[in-house]
Structure formats: structure tokens, C-alpha cells
Protein backbone atom coordinates (compact mmCIF):
# COMPACT_ATOMS: atom_id res chain seq x y z
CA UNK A 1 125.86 -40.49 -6.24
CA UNK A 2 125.20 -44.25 -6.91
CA UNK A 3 123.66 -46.86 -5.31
CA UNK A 4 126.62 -47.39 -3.43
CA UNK A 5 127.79 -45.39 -0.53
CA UNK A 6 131.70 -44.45 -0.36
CA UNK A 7 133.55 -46.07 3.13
CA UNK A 8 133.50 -42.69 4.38
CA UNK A 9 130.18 -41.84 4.42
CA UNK A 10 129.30 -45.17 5.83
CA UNK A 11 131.42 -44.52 8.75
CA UNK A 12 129.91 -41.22 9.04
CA UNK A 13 126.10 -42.37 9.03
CA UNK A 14 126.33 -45.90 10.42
CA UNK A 15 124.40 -46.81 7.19
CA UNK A 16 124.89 -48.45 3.88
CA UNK A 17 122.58 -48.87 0.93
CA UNK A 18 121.14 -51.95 0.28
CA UNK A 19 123.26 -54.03 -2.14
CA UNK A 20 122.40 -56.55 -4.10
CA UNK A 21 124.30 -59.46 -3.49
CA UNK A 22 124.55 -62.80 -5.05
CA UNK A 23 123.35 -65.54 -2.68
CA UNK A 24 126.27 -68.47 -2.11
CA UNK A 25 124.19 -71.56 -1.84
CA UNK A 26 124.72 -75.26 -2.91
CA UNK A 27 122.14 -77.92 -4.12
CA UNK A 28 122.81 -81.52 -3.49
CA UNK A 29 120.84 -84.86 -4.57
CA UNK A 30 121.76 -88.44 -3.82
CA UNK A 31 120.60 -90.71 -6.54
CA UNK A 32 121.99 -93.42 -4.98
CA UNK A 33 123.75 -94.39 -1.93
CA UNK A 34 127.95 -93.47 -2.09
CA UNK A 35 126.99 -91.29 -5.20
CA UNK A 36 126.26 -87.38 -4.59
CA UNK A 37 126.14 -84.45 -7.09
CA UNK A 38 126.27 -80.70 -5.71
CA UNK A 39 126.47 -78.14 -7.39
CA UNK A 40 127.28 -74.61 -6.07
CA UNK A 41 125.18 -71.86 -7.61
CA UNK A 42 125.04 -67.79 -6.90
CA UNK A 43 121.33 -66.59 -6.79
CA UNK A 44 119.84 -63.44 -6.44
CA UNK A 45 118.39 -62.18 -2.73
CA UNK A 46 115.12 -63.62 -2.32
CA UNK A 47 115.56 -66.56 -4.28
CA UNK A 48 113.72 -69.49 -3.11
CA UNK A 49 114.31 -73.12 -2.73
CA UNK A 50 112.63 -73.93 -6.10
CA UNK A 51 114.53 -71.18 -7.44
CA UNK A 52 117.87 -72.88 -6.52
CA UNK A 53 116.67 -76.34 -7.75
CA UNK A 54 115.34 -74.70 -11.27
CA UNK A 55 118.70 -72.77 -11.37
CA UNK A 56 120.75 -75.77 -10.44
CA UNK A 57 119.61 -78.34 -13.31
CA UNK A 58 119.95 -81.01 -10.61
CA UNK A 59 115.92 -81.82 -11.58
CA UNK A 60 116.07 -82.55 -15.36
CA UNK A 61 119.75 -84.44 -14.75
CA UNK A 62 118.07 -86.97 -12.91
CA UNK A 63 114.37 -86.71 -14.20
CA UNK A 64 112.70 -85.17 -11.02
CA UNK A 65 109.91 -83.21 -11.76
CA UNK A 66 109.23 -79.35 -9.25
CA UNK A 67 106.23 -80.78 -7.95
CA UNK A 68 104.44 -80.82 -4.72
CA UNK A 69 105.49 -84.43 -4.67
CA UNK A 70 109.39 -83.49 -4.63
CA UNK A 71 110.85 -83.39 -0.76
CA UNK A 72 113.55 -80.90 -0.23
CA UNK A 73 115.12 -79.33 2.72
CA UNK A 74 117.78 -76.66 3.94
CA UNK A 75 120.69 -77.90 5.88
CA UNK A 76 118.63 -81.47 6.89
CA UNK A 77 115.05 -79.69 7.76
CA UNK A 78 112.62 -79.94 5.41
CA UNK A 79 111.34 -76.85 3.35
CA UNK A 80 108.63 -76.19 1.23
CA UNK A 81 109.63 -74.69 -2.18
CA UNK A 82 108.57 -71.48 -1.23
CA UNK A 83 111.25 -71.13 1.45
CA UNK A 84 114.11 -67.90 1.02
CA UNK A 85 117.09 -68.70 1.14
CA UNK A 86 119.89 -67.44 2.86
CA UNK A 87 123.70 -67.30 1.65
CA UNK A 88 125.74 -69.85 2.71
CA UNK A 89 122.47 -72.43 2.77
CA UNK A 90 122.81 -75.91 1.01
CA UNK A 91 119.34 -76.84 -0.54
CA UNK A 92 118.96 -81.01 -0.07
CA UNK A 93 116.23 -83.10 -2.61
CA UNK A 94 115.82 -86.17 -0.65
CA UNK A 95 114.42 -89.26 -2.64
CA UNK A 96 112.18 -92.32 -1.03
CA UNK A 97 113.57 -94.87 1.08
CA UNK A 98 113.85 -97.98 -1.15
CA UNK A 99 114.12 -100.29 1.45
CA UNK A 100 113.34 -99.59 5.27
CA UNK A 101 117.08 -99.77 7.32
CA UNK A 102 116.05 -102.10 9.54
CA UNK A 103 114.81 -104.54 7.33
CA UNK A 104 118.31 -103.83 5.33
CA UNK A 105 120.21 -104.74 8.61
CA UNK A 106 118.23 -107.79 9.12
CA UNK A 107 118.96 -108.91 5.28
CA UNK A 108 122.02 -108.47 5.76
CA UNK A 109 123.05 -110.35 9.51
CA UNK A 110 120.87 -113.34 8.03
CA UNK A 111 123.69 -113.37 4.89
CA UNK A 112 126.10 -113.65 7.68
CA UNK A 113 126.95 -109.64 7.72
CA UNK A 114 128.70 -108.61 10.60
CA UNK A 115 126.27 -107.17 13.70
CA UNK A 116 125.39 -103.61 13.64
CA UNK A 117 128.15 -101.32 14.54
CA UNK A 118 128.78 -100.90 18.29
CA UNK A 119 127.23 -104.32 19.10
CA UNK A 120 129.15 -107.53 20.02
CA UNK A 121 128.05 -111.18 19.27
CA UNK A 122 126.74 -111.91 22.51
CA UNK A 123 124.74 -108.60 22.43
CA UNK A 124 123.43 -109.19 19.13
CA UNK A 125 122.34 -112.99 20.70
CA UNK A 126 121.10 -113.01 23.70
CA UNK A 127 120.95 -116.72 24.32
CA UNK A 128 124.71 -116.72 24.30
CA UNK A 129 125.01 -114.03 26.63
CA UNK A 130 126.90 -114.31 29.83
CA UNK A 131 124.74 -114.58 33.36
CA UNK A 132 124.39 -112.52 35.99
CA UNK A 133 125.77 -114.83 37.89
CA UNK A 134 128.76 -115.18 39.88
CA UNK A 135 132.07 -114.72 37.87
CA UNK A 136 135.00 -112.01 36.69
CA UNK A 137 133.77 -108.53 37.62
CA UNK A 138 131.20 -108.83 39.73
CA UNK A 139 133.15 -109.28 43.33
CA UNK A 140 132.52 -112.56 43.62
CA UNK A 141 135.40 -115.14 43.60
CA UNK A 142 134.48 -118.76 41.62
């Protein structure tokens, strides 16, 4: 008998043998911001995070090196190398912040950008905002 147990005889013990599957998982990296290359790879069980990025060739595409400097994650939490993955997972290299985002917003509202999304002109200024006083809405009468 092989490795393999027929559908009978898993029905009849409850148990299968362990079969080496290929693990599904993807690796993506954002070199810049509206640019993203994934690639979708099949691993061996027990292969690792650095073990997808090695596989992948995401590293020497874009001239990262697998060192303790390199930040990755699974799925948006950060992972050390070392981590197993699962199938289905979706190993992430994340790359420095160039510029901090609120620093970006605040270039950009000084060049006369629009105010952050969700925020009106008289939120975004407060000296032009309306009182508290009397007026529409508030059950006064003027």
C-alpha cells in the first residue's frame, strides 16, 4: 500500500495519511505607491516566510537583500522570517515610509490640495467656522 490511503479505508478508520501538499501562498511588495507586484507561488509544508520571499524572486527584482533589516508580514502583521506559513497566506515586504503622511497632507493643503477626505472647509478652518450661537438647527428662531 502507498502513502496514500484509498476513500474507503478512510471512511472506515476516520484517518488519512499525511500528504504532502503544496502550500498556496502569494508574496507581494510595493516599490512604490499605485505600483504592486505579487506573485503566487506553491511551497512545500513548513516553508517559512523567507522561504516564500527566496522562492518568489521578489528580493533580487527590486534589490532587497534577506536580512534582519528587511520587514515582512503575513496578511498585515508583521513576521519574523522564521514564521510557517500556512496555505492560503499572502507574505507582505513592507519598505520605509519616505515621507511621514501627515506631513504629506500638510504639503499638499498648503499647494491648495483639497482637505483631507471626510472634512469640509469650515472643519478644516476653524476661524471660519459657524458659532454656537443662535441660528438654523439649533431651535432658536433669528
Amino acid at each position: 500500500m502507498g502513502s496514500v490511503e484509498s476513500a474507503t479505508e478512510v471512511a472506515s478508520t476516520g484517518h488519512a495519511a499525511m500528504v504532502s501538499q503544496p502550500l498556496s501562498v502569494q508574496v507581494a511588495y510595493s516599490p512604490s505607491p499605485e505600483q504592486v507586484d505579487l506573485r503566487s507561488l506553491g511551497l512545500p509544508m513548513g516553508s517559512t516566510v523567507a522561504d516564500a520571499l527566496r522562492a518568489s524572486g521578489l528580493l533580487e527584482a527590486h534589490g532587497l537583500a534577506l536580512d534582519d533589516e528587511l520587514v515582512c508580514g503575513v496578511w498585515a502583521k508583521i513576521r519574523p522570517l522564521a514564521h510557517p506559513l500556512r496555505d492560503g497566506d499572502r507574505v507582505e515586504v513592507y519598505r520605509c515610509l519616505r515621507v511621514d503622511p501627515k506631513e504629506a497632507r500638510r504639503q499638499r493643503y498648503r499647494k491648495g490640495g483639497k482637505p483631507a477626505k471626510g472634512r469640509s472647509a469650515a472643519s478644516a478652518d476653524p476661524v471660519d467656522a459657524p458659532s454656537s450661537g443662535p441660528g438654523p438647527g439649533t431651535g432658536t428662531s433669528v
